[in-house]
N, C-alpha and C. Protein backbone atom coordinates (compact mmCIF):
# COMPACT_ATOMS: atom_id res chain seq x y z
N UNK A 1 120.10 71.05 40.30
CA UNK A 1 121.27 70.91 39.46
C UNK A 1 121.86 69.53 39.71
N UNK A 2 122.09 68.84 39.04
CA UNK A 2 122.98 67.18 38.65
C UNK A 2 124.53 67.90 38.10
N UNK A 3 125.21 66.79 38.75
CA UNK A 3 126.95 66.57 38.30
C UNK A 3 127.05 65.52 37.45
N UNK A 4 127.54 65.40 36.72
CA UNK A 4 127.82 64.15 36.15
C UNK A 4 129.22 63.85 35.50
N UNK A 5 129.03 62.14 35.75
CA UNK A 5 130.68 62.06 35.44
C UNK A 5 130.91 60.96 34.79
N UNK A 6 132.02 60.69 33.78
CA UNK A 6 131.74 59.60 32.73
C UNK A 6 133.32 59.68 32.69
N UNK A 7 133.51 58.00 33.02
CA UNK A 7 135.12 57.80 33.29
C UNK A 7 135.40 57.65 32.03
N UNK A 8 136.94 57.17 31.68
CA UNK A 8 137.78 56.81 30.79
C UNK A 8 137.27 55.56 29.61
N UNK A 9 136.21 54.99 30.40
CA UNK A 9 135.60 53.67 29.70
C UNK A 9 134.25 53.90 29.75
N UNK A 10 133.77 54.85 29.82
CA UNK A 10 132.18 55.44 29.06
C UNK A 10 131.51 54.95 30.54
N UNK A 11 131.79 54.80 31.15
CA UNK A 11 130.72 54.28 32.45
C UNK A 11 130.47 55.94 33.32
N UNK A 12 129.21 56.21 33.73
CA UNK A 12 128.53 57.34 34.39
C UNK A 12 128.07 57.17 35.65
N UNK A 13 128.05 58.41 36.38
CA UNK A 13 127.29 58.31 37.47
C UNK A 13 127.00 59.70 37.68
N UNK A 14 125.92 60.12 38.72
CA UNK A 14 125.98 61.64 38.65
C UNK A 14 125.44 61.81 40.29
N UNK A 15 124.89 62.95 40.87
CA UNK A 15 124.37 63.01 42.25
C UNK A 15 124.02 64.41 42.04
N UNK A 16 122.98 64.82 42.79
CA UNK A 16 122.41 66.13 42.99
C UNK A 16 123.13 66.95 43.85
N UNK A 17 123.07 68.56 44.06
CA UNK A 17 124.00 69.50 44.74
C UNK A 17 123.06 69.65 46.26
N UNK A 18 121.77 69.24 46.01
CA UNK A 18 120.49 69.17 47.43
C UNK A 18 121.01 68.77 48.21
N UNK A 19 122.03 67.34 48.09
CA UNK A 19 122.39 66.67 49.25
C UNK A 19 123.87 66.19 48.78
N UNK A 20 124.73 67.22 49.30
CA UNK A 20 126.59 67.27 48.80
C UNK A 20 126.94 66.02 49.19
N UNK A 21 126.61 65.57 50.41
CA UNK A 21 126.98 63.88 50.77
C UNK A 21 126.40 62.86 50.03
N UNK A 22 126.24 62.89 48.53
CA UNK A 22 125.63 62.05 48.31
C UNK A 22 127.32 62.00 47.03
N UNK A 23 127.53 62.83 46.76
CA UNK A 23 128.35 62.84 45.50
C UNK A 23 129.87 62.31 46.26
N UNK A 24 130.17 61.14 45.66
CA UNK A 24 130.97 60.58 46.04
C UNK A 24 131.92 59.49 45.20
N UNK A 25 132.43 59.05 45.34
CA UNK A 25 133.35 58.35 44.09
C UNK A 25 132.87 57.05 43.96
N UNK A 26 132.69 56.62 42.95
CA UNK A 26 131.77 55.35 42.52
C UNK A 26 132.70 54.52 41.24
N UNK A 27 133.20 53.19 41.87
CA UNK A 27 133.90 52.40 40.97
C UNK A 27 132.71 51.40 40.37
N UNK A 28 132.78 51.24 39.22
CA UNK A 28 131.88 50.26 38.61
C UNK A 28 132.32 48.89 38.37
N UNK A 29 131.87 47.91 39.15
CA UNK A 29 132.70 46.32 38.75
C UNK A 29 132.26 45.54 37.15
N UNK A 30 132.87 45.06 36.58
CA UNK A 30 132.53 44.14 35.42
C UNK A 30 131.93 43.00 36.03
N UNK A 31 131.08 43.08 34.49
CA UNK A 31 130.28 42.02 34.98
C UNK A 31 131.24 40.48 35.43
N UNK A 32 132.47 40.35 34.49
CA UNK A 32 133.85 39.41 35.07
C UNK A 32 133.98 39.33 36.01
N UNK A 33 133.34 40.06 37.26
CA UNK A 33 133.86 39.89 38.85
C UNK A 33 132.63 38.94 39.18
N UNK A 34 131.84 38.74 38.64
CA UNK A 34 130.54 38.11 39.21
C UNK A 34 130.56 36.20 38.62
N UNK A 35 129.98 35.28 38.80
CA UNK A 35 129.47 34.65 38.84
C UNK A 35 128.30 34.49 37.86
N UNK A 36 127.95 34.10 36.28
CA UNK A 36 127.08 33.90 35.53
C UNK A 36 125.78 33.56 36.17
N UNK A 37 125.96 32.06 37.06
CA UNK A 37 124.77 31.87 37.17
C UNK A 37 124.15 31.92 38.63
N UNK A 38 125.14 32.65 39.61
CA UNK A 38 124.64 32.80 40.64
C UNK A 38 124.86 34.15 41.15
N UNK A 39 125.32 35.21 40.08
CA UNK A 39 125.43 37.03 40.52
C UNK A 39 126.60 37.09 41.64
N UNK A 40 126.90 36.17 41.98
CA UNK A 40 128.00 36.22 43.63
C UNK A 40 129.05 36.40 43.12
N UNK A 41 129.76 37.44 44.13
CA UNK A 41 131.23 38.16 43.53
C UNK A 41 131.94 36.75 43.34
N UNK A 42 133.13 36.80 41.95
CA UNK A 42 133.99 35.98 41.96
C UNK A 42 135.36 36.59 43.10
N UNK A 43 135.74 36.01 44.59
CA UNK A 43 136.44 36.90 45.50
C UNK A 43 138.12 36.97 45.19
N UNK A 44 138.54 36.14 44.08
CA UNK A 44 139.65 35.85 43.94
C UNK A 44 140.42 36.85 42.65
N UNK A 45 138.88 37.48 41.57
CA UNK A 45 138.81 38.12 40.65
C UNK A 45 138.52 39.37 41.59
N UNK A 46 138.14 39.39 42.56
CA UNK A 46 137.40 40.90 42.53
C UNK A 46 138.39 41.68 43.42
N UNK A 47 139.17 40.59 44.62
CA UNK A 47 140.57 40.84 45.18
C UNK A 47 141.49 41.43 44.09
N UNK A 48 141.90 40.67 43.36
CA UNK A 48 142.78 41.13 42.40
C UNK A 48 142.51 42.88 41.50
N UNK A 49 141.29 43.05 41.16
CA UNK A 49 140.76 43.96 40.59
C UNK A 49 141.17 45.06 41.82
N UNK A 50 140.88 45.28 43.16
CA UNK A 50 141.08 45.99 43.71
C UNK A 50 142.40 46.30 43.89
N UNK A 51 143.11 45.41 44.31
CA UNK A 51 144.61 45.47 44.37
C UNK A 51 145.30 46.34 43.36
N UNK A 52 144.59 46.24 42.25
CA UNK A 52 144.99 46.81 41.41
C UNK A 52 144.82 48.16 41.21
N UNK A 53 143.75 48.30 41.41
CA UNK A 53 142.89 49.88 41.38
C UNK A 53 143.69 50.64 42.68
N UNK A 54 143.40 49.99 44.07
CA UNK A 54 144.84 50.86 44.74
C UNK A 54 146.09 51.38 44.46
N UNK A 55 146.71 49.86 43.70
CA UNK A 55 147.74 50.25 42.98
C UNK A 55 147.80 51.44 42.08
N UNK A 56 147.01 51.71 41.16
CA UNK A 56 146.93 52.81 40.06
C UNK A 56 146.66 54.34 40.80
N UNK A 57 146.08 54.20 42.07
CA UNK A 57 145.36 55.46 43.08
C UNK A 57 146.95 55.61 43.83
N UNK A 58 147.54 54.91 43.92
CA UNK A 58 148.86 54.98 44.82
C UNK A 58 149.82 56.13 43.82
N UNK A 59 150.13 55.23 42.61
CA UNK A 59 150.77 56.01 41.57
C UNK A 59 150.29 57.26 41.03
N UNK A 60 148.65 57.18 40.83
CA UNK A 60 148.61 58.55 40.65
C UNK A 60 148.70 60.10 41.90
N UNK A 61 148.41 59.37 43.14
CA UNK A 61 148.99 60.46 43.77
C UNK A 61 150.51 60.55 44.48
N UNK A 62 151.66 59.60 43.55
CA UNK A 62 152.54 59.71 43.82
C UNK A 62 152.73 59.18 45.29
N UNK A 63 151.81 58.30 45.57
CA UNK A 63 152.25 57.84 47.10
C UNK A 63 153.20 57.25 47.70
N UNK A 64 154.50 57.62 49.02
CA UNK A 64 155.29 56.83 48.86
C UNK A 64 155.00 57.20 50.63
N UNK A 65 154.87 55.55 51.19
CA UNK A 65 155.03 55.57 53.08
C UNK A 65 156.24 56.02 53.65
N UNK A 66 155.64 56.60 54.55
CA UNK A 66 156.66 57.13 55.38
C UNK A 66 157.02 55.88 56.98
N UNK A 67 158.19 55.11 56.42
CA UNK A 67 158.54 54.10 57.17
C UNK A 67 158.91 54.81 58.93
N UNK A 68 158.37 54.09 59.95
CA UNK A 68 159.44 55.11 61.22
C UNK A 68 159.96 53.77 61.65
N UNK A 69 161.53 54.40 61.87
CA UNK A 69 162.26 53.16 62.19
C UNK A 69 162.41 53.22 63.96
């Protein structure tokens, strides 16, 4: 048996139930994070991209730190 999963922007991934540690959460980078002619992450684009994606994972589970003073 296969899972499969197809985000908000048509991108897929799937993993078999044989081996449960395999199914795991999988972000897909644009090809915009890369470098045309040398494939090497752009680190200033791909920083930002993440920052962001935390950001959106923060908000959706309502995350707020618990400061100790």
């Amino acid at each position: 048996m296969k899972l499969f999963y197809v985000n908000s922007k048509g991108q897929n991934a799937n993993a078999t139930l044989a081996n449960i540690e395999d199914i795991l959460p999988t972000i897909t980078f644009d090809d915009s994070l890369k470098d045309e002619n040398t494939q090497q992450p752009k680190w200033d684009e791909l920083h930002l991209f993440t920052k962001d994606l935390l950001y959106d994972i923060k908000k959706q589970i309502s995350y707020t730190p618990n400061l100790i003073v």
